[in-house]
Every structure is written in structure tokens, then in C-alpha cells.
Protein backbone atom coordinates (compact mmCIF):
# COMPACT_ATOMS: atom_id res chain seq x y z
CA UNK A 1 -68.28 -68.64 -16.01
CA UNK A 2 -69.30 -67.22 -12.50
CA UNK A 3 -70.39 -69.59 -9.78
CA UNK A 4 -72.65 -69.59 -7.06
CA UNK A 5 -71.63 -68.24 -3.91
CA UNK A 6 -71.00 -70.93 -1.48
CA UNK A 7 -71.64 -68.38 1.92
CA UNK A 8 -68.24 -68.87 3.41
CA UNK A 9 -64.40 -67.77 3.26
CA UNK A 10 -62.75 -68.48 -0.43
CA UNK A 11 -59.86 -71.03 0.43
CA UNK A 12 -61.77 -72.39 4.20
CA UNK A 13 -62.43 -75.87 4.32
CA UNK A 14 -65.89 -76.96 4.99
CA UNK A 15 -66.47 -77.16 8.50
CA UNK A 16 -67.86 -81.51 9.10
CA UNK A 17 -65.15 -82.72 5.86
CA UNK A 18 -66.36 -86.42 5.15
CA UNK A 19 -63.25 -88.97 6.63
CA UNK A 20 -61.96 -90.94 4.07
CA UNK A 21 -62.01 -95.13 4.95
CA UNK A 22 -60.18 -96.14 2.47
CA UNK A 23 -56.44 -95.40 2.83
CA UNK A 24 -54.85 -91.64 2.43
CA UNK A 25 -53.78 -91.67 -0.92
CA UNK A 26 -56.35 -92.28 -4.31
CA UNK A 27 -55.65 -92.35 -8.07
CA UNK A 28 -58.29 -91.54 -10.22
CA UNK A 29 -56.44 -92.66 -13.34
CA UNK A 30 -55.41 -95.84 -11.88
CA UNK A 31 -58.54 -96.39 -10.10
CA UNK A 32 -56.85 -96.95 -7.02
CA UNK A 33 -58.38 -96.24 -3.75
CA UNK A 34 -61.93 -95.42 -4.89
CA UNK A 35 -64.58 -97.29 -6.32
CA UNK A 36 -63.02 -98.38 -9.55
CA UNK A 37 -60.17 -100.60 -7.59
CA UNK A 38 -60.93 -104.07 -8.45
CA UNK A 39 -59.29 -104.87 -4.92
CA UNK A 40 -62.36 -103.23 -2.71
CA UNK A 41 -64.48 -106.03 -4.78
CA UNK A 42 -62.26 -109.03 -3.21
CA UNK A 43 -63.82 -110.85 -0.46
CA UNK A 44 -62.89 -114.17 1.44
CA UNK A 45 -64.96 -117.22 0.67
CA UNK A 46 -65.69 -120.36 2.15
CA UNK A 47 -63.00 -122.97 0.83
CA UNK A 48 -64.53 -125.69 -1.10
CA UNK A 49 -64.54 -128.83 1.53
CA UNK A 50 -62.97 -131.62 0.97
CA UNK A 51 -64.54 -135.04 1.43
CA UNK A 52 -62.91 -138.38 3.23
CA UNK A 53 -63.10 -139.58 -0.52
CA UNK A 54 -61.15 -136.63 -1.97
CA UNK A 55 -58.55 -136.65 1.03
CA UNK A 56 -57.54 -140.42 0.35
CA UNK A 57 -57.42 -140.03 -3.49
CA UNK A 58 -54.92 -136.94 -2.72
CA UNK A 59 -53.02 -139.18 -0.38
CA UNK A 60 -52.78 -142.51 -2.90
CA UNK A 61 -51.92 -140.19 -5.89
CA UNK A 62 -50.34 -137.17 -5.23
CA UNK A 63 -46.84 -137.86 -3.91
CA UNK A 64 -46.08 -134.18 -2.20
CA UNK A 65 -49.77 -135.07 -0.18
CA UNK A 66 -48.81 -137.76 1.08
CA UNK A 67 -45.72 -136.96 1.90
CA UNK A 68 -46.94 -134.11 3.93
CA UNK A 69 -49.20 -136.42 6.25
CA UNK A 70 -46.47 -139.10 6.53
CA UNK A 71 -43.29 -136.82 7.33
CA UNK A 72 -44.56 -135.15 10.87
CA UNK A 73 -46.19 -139.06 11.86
CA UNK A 74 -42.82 -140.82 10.39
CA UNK A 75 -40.58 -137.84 12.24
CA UNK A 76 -42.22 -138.24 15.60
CA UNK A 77 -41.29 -141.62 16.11
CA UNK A 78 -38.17 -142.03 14.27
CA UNK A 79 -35.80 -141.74 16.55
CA UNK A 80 -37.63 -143.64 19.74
CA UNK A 81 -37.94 -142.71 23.37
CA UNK A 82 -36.17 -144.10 26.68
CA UNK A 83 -37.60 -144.48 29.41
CA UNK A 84 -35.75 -143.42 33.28
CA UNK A 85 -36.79 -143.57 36.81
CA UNK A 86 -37.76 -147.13 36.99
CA UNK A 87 -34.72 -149.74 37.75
CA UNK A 88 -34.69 -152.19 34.63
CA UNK A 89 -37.04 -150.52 31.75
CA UNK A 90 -35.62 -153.11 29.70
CA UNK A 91 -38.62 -155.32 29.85
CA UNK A 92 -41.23 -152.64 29.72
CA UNK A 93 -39.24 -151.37 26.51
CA UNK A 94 -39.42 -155.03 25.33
CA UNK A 95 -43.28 -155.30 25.38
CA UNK A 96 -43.76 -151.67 24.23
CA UNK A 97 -42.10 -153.00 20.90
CA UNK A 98 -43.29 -156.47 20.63
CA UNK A 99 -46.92 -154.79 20.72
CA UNK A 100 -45.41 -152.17 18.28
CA UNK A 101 -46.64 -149.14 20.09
CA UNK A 102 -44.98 -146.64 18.35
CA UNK A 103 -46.11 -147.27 15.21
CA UNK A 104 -49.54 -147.53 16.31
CA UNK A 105 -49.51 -144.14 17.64
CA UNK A 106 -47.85 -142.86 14.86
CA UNK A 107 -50.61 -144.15 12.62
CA UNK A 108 -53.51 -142.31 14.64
CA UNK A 109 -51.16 -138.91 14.21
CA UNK A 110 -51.26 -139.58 10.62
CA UNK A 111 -54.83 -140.22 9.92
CA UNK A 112 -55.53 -137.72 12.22
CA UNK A 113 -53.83 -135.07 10.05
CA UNK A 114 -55.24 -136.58 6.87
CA UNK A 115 -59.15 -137.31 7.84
CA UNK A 116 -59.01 -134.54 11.08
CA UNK A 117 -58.92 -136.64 13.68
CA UNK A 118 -58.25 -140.21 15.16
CA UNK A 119 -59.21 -142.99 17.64
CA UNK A 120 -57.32 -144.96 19.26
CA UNK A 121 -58.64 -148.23 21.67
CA UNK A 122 -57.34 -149.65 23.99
CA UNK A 123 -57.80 -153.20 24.73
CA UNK A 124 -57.06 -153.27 28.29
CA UNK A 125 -57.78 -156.60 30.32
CA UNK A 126 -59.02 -154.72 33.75
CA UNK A 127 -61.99 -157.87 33.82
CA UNK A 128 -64.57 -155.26 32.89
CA UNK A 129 -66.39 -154.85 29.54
CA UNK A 130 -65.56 -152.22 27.00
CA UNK A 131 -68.19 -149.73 27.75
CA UNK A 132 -67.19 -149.88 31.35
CA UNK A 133 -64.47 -146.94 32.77
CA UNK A 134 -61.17 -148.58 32.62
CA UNK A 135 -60.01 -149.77 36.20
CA UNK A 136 -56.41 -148.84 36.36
CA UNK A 137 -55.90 -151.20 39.85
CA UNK A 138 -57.48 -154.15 38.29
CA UNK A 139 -54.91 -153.68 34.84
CA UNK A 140 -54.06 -157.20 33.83
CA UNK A 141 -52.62 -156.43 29.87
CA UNK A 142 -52.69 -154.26 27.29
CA UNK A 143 -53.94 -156.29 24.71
CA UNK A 144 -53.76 -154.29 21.69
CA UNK A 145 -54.27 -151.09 19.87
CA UNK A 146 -56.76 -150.34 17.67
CA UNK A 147 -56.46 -147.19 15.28
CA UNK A 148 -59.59 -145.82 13.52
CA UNK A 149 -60.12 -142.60 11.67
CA UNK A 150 -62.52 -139.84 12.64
CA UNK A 151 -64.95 -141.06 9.49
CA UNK A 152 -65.43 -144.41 11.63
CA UNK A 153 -65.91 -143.09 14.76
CA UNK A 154 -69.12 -141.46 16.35
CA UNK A 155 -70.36 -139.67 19.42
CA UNK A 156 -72.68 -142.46 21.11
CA UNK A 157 -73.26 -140.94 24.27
CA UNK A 158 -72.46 -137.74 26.26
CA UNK A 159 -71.96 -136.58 29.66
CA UNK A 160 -75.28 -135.13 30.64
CA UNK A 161 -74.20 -134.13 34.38
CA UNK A 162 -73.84 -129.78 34.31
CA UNK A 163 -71.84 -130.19 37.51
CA UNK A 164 -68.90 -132.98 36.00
CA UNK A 165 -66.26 -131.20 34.73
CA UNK A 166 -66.37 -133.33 31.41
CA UNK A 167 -69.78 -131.93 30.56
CA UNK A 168 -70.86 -131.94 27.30
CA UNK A 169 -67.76 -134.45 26.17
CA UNK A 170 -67.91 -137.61 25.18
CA UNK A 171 -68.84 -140.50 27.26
CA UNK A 172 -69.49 -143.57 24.49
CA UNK A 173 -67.92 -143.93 21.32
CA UNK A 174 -69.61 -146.02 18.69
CA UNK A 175 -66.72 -147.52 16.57
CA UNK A 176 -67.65 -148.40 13.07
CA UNK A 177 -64.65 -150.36 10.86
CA UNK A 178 -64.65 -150.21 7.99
CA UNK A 179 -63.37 -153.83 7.15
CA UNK A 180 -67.07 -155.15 7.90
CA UNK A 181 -66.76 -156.08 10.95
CA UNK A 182 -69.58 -155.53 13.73
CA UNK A 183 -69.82 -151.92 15.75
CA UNK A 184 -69.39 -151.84 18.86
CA UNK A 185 -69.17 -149.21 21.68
CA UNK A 186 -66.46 -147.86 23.99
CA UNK A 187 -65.74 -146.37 26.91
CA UNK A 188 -63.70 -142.49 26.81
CA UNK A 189 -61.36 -143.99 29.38
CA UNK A 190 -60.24 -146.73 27.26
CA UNK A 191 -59.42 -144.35 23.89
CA UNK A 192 -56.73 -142.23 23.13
CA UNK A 193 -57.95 -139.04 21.04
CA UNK A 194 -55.72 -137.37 18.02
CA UNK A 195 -57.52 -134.13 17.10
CA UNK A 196 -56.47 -132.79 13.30
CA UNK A 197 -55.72 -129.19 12.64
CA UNK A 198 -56.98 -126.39 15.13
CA UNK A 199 -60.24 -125.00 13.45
CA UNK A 200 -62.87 -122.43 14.86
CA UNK A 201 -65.79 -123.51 17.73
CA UNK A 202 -68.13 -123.72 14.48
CA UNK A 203 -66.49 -125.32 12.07
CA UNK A 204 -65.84 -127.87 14.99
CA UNK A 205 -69.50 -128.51 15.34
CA UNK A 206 -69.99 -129.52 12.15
CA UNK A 207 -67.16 -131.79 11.85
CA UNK A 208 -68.89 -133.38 14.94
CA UNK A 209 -65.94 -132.42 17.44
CA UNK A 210 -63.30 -132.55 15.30
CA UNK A 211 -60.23 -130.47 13.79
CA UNK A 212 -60.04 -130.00 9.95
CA UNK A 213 -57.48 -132.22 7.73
CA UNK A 214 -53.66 -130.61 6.96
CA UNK A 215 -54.65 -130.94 3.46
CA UNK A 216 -57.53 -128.92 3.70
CA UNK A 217 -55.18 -125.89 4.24
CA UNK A 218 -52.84 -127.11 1.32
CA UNK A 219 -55.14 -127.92 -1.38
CA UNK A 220 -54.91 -124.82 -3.54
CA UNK A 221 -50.93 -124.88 -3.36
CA UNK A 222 -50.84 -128.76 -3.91
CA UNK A 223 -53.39 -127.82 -7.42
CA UNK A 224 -50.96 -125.31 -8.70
CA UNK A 225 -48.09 -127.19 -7.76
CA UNK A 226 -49.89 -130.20 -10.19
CA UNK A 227 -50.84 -128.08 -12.71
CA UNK A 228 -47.32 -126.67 -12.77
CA UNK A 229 -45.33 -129.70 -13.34
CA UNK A 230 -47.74 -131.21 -15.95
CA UNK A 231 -47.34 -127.87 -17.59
CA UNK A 232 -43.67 -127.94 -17.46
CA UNK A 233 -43.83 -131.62 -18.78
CA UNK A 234 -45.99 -130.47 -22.11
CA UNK A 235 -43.65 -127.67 -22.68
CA UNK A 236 -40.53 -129.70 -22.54
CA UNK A 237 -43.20 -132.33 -25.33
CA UNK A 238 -42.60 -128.89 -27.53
CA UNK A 239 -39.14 -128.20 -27.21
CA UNK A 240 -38.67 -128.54 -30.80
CA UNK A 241 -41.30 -128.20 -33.52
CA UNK A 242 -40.39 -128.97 -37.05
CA UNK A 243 -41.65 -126.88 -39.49
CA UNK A 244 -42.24 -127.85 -43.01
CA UNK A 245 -42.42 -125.36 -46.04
CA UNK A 246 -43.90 -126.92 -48.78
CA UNK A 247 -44.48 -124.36 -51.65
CA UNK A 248 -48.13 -124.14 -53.10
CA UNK A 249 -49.41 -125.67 -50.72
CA UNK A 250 -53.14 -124.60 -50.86
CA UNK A 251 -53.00 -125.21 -54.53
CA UNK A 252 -51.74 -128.80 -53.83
CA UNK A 253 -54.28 -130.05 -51.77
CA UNK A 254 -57.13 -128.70 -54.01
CA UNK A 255 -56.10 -130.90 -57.16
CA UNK A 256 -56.56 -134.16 -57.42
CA UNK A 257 -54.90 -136.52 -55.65
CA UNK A 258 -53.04 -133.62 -53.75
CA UNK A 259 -53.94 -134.64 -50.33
CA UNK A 260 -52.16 -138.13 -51.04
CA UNK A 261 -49.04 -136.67 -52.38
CA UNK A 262 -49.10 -134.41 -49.31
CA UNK A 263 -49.03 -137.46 -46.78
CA UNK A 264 -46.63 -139.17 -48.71
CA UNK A 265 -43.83 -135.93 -48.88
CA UNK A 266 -44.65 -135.89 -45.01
CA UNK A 267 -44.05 -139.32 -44.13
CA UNK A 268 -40.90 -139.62 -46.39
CA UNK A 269 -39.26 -136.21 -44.11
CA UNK A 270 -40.89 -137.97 -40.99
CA UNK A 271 -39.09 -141.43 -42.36
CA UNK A 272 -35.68 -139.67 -42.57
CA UNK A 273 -35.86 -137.77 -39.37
CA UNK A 274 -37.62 -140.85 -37.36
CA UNK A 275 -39.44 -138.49 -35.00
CA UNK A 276 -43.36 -137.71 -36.38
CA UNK A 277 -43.24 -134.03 -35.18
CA UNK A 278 -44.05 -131.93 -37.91
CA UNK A 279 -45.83 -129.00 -38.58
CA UNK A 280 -46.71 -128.47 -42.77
CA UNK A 281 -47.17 -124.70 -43.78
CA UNK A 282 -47.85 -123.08 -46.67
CA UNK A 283 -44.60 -121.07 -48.02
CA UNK A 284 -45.90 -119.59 -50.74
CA UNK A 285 -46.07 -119.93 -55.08
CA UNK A 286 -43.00 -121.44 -56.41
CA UNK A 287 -41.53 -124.74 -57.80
CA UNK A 288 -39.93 -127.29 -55.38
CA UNK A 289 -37.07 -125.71 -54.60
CA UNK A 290 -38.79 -123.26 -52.30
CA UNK A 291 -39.78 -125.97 -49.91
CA UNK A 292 -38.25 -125.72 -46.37
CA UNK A 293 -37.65 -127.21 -43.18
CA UNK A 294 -36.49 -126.40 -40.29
CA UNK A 295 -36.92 -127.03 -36.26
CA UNK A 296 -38.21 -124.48 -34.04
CA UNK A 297 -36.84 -124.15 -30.10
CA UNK A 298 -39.10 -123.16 -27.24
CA UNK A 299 -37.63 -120.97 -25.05
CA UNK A 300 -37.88 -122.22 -20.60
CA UNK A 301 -36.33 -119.28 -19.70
CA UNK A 302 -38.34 -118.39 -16.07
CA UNK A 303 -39.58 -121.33 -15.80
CA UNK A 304 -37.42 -122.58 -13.27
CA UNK A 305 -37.51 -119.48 -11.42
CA UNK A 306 -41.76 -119.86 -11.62
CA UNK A 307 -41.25 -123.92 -10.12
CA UNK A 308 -39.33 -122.21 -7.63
CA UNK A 309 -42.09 -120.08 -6.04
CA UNK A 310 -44.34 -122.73 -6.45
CA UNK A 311 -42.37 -124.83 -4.40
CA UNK A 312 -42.14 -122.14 -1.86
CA UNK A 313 -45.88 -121.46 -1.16
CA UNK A 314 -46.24 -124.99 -0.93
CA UNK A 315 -43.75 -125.39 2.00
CA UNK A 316 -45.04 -122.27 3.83
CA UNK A 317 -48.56 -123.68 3.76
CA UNK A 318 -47.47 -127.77 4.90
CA UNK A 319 -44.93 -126.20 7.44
CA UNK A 320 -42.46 -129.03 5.44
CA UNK A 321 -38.90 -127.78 4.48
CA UNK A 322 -37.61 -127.78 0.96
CA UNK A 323 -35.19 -130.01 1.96
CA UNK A 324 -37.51 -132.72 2.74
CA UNK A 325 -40.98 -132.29 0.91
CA UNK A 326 -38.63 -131.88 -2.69
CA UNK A 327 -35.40 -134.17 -1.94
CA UNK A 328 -33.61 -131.11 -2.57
CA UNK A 329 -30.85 -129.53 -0.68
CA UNK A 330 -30.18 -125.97 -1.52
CA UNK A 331 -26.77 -124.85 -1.84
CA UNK A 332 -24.23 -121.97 -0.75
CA UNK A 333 -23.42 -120.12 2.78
CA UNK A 334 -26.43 -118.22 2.70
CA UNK A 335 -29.03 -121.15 1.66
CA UNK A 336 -30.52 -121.26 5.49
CA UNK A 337 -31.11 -124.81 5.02
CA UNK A 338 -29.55 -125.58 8.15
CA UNK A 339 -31.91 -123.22 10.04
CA UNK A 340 -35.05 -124.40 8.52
CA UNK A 341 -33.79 -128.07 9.50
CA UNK A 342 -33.30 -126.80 12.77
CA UNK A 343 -36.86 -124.94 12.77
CA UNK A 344 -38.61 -128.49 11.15
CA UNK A 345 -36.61 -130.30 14.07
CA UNK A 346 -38.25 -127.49 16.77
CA UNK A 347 -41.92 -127.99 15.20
CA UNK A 348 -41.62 -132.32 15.17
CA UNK A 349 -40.61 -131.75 19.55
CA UNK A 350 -43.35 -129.92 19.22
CA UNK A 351 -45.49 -132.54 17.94
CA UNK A 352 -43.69 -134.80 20.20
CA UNK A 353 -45.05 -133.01 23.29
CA UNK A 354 -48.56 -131.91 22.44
CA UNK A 355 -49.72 -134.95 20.43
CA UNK A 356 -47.45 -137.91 21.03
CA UNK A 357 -46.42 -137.68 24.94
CA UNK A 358 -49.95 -138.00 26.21
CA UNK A 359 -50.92 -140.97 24.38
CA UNK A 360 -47.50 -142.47 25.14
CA UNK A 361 -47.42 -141.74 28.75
CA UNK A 362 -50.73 -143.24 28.98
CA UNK A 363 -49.54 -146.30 26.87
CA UNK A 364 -46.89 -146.82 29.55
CA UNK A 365 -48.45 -146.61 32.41
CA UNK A 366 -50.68 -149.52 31.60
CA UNK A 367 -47.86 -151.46 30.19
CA UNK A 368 -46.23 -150.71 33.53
CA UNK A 369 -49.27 -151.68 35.68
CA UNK A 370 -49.91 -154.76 34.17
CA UNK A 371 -46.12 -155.73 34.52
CA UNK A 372 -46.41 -154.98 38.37
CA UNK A 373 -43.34 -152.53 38.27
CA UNK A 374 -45.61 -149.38 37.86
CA UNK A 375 -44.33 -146.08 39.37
CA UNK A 376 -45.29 -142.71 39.54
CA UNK A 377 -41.55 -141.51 38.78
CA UNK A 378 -40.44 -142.75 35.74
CA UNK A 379 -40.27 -139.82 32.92
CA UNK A 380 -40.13 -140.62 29.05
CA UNK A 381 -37.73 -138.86 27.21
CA UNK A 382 -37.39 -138.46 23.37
CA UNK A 383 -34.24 -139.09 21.35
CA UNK A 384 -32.71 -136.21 19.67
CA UNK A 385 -33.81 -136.33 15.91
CA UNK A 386 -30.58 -134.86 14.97
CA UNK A 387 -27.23 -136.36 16.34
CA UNK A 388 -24.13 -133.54 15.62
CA UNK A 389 -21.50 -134.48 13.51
CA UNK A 390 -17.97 -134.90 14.83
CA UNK A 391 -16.86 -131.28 12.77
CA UNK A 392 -20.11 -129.35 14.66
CA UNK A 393 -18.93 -131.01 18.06
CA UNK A 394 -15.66 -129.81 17.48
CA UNK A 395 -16.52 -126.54 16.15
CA UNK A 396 -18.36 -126.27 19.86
CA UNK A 397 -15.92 -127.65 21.68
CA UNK A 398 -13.96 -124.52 20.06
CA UNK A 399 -15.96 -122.11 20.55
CA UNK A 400 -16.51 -123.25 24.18
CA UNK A 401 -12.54 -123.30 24.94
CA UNK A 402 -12.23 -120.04 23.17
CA UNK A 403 -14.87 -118.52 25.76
CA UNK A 404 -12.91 -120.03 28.69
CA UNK A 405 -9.76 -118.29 27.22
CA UNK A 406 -11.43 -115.26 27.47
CA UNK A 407 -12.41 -115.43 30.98
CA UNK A 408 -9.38 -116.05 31.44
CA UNK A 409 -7.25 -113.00 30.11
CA UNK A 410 -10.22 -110.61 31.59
CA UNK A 411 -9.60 -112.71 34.84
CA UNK A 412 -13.05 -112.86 35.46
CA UNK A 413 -11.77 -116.84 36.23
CA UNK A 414 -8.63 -118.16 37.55
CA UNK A 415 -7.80 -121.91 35.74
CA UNK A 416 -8.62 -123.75 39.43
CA UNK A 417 -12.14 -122.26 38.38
CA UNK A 418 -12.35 -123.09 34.81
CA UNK A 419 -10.98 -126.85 35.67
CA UNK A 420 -13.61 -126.85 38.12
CA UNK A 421 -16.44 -126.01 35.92
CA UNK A 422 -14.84 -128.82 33.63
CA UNK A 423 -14.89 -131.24 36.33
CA UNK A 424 -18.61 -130.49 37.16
CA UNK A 425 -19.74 -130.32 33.27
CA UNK A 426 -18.49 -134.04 33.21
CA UNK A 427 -16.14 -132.88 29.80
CA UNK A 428 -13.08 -133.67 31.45
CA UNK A 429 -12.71 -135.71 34.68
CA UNK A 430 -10.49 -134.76 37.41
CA UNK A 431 -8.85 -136.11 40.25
CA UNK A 432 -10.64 -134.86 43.49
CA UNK A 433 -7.97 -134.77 45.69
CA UNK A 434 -5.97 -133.10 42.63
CA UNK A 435 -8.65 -130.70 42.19
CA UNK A 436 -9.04 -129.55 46.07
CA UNK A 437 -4.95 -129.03 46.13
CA UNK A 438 -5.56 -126.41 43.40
CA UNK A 439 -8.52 -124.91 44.54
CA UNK A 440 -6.41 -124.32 47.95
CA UNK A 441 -8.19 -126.76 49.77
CA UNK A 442 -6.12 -128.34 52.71
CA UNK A 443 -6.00 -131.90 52.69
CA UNK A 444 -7.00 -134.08 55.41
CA UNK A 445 -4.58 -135.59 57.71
CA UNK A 446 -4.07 -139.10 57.57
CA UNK A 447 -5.05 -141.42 59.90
């Protein structure tokens, strides 16, 4: 059938071709690329809130939630802190634990992550009243420390002055405990703020200045990984189904009486195998010696392998490792446990630094000041979370030695050099005198 001239060149493409947005590549049978793909029809939607309610029902009664806000809070303290630069900090540590400091801190870090933020006061006997700025001079005693949640906190008063750098902060916080007793206000200067998770400028606003829970960001994973294990729990209910074949059935149950003589033939089998599990069929015409029974096996093969990646997408979303959010520790060379110990351990310094060390520091200082031994050079210092075992400190001692060797047969070092770098590493003390007579060093001359 002829067609209408188009008015250019046979085989020239049209001059302005539309650009395709898309992607390159389109399948018209698959409906891929073009406007029957079901995945140019997925858009991101707001996730479903969650409310102070719904966060502390997930915390009492779902174990891998609250194990997700108590690990990072638990982990940050666990090991403890020491403090240098001060002569004796053996009475400062003293009063830091009597007034059990770091488990106050640790609290606000944990509500924080579960409500989105935290408040902590400080009760700081500086002879002024609470809603006056703490006088650092005047510091008498740290009374106590009081830990509230974001949900019993508000934003009395702010500063108002454009030309203060804490413009727009706040200046009074109206505490509100829950436990009934009477609000009261504070002073900025004598809190100690935990923010929750980071969250854009305007979801900020409307959490009144705060960050968003940690569970906010794991609440689909933590449904699935529910859902999972109660599914897994009814299939292993059905591992076996026993089927009974009773023949003529149907016929049975319409005569008289037949329903009767059913229930009794199913509670004599269900007598004799003790378990009432049983699943009566139909098994066609026939006289009693037709009848059947046997037990039917579901199959869980996947299943494991489907908990699995569960399990995963729940860890990549809490930031927890297996090892730690399951109780289980993977096995073979190749697991990477170690490393994603080693990456947890990296992430809780983290935590250490940004969230904890503040607070602390701050803690200290008044603890200090009211103690009279307050100094502007003492430095707090975290204990390792993870102390090496005596095979990995003698795996890097050999590695170490092995390096020396090295330097050694390339002569990049002579041994006076590598016994020097000993001596000033601390690993093996030597004799200074001994060391200068290898080194070349002439002695001095006696007197």
C-alpha cells in the first residue's frame, strides 16, 4: 500500500528527533522503559510516624528494638574513661562514680535514640536559682543529674537578641516529668542536650528542634523481621499433618448417626497416636479396608536462606552487627566478622566523641571546680572497647620483628638502629650507656 510522501531523503533522520528521558534501551513486550513499566509509577512516600506511645511499646516488646537503642548507650560506657593531666584523679574518679555519671549519660544517649532526643539537668549548687546562667566561679557541687526525654521537655523561652550568636536557640526549658511531679523551668547553661538521629531543617521544626528516633528508620525491617519469625514458628506448627482416609465418607456423614461415628473413628486414631492433628478426607466408595492414614511433611527448604536476608537488612538499617543484634557468630575464614566488629568498634568511638565527650567533659569540669582541683589541662580518654588477645599480640609482635628483619637484609637499618627504635618504642628497654657504645657514641671520661 503506497504512503504519503514525507518531503525528505528515504533513510534521513528527522532533523529536531525527540530525546528520550527514560534510559537508552525499551522493551515493548516487557513493558520496560515506556509507559507500561510498573517502575515509572513508584514514588517515595512519607513514612508513617511513629508516636512516643508506639516507640516504647516497640522497646518493652520487641527484643531486636530494644536491643538496638540499648547496644550503642550500653557500648559507650562499657569500658569507662581515665582521666590525665591533673595529679591525683583518684578522688574526682571517686565522686564521678558515687554520683553514677556514666550511667546517667548513658541513659540520655539512649532515650535520645529511642524518643529523638534528651535532656539532661544539672543540679549545680553555684547559689543561684535554676533559671539563672550557671556561674562556673561560684560552683559549690554537682548535685545530681536529671535525665528526661524529648516528650517531657519544651522550648519555654528563646533568645530574641539578632546580634547573640545563640539566636533563635533556646534560652528556658520547661521540664515536665512525667512521675507527677511539679514543672519547673531551666536555664540552657545548666542542661546537657542529646539530639536523636540527623533529620532535615523541616522535619526538625516539627519535632520542635529535635532529631527523629533510630527506630523510625528501622521500623519496616523490624515488621518483616516479626512477621518472619512468627511465620517460621506456624510453619514448623505444620511440619507434619496427618491425613485420614476414611472411605465413603460423604455417604457417612449423611446417614444417621454418621457424624457421631465419624468423631468417634477420629478420636480413637487421635487416642492411639496422642497428638490431635488430623486432617479426615474423603477416599472414595469402598468397605473399610480402603481407609488410610498417613502423615504429611512440610518441606523448610529456603527458609533459612529467606531468615538470613532478613537478618541482613535489618543490620544494615540499625548499623548493629550480626554478631551482636542475633547472638550469632558466623563462621569460616571468609565470615568478615572480625571486620564488622572492628567497623561496630569504629562507629561506638564515634559515638564516644560526638555525643558522649561533650557532656562528659562538661560533667568534669564541674566535678573538678567544686573539688577545688580544677584545671584547664586535664584530657579524658576512653578505654579501648576491645583488649587483643595474647595470639593477636603475638601475631603483631611477628609481623613487627619480621619487618625489622627486612630492614635489615635491605640495610636500609643497621641493628644499633633497630635497637634504638626498640629502646624509644618502650618494647624493650636498654641500657643507655650500652646503647650509646653501639651507636658509636664515646663515653664520657670519668671524673
Amino acid at each position: 500500500m503506497p504512503t504519503k510522501p514525507t518531503g525528505r531523503p528515504v533513510g534521513r533522520p528527522p532533523k529536531n528527533p525527540v530525546a528520550r528521558q527514560d534510559g537508552a534501551y525499551e522493551n515493548v513486550f516487557l513493558g520496560v522503559g515506556n509507559r507500561r513499566d510498573r517502575s515509572n509509577a513508584t514514588t517515595a512516600k512519607a513514612a508513617r510516624y511513629l508516636s512516643h506511645q508506639e516507640l516504647e511499646n516497640l522497646y518493652e516488646g520487641d527484643g531486636f528494638a530494644r536491643r538496638i537503642i540499648d547496644l550503642p548507650a550500653d557500648e559507650m560506657v562499657r569500658a569507662g574513661f581515665e582521666l590525665s593531666g591533673i595529679d591525683d584523679p583518684s578522688d574526682v574518679m571517686a565522686r564521678i562514680e558515687d554520683m553514677c555519671v556514666l550511667n546517667r549519660l548513658s541513659d540520655a544517649v539512649r532515650w535520645a535514640d529511642l524518643y529523638g532526643g534528651a535532656l539532661a539537668v544539672l543540679v549545680v549548687n553555684d547559689g543561684g536559682e535554676l533559671t539563672d546562667p550557671l556561674n562556673f566561679d561560684r560552683v559549690k557541687e554537682l548535685e545530681t543529674i536529671r535525665v528526661y526525654d524529648r516528650h517531657q521537655v519544651s522550648r519555654h523561652q528563646k533568645y530574641t537578641d539578632p546580634a547573640d550568636k545563640r539566636f533563635g536557640k533556646t534560652e528556658i526549658w520547661l521540664i515536665s516529668p512525667v512521675d507527677g511531679g511539679m514543672p519547673y523551668e531551666v536555664h540552657e547553661s545548666r542542661t546537657l542536650i542529646f539530639d536523636g538521629a540527623a533529620v532535615p531543617d523541616r522535619i526538625r521544626t516539627r519535632n520542635d528542634g529535635w532529631g527523629n528516633s533510630k527506630l523510625q528508620q528501622c521500623y519496616s525491617e523490624l515488621t518483616r523481621m516479626g512477621m518472619a519469625y512468627m511465620w517460621a514458628n506456624a510453619l514448623l506448627e505444620r511440619a507434619q499433618q496427618a491425613v485420614h482416609g476414611i472411605p465413603g465418607l460423604s455417604n457417612l456423614l449423611r446417614s444417621k448417626d454418621g457424624e457421631e461415628l465419624v468423631k468417634k473413628r477420629i478420636d480413637l486414631v487421635d487416642m492411639s497416636r496422642s497428638i490431635n492433628n488430623t486432617i479426615v478426607i474423603d477416599s472414595g466408595m469402598g468397605d473399610a479396608s480402603g481407609e488410610t492414614y498417613e502423615l504429611k511433611s512440610t518441606s523448610f527448604s529456603g527458609v533459612p536462606e529467606i531468615m538470613d536476608r532478613f537478618a541482613l537488612a535489618l543490620c544494615s538499617v540499625s548499623g548493629l552487627p550480626e554478631s551482636l543484634l542475633f547472638g550469632r557468630q558466623k563462621s569460616g575464614l571468609n565470615s568478615g566478622d572480625k571486620t564488622g566488629l572492628e567497623n561496630w568498634y569504629a562507629e561506638v568511638h564515634k559515638g564516644q566523641k560526638d555525643r558522649l565527650l561533650p557532656a562528659l567533659d562538661r560533667v568534669v569540669s564541674l566535678i573538678m571546680q567544686s573539688m577545688g582541683v580544677y584545671t584547664d589541662d586535664y584530657l579524658i580518654h576512653f578505654c579501648p572497647l576491645s583488649v587483643p588477645s595474647e595470639k593477636d599480640m603475638a601475631e603483631t609482635e611477628y609481623k613487627k620483628a619480621q619487618t625489622r628483619q627486612i630492614y635489615l637484609d635491605s640495610q636500609v637499618l643497621d641493628p644499633s638502629e633497630v635497637r634504638k627504635k626498640l629502646a624509644d618504642e618502650g618494647d624493650y628497654p636498654i641500657d643507655d650507656v650500652e646503647l650509646m657504645g653501639e651507636v658509636g657514641d664515646e663515653l664520657p671520661d670519668e671524673q
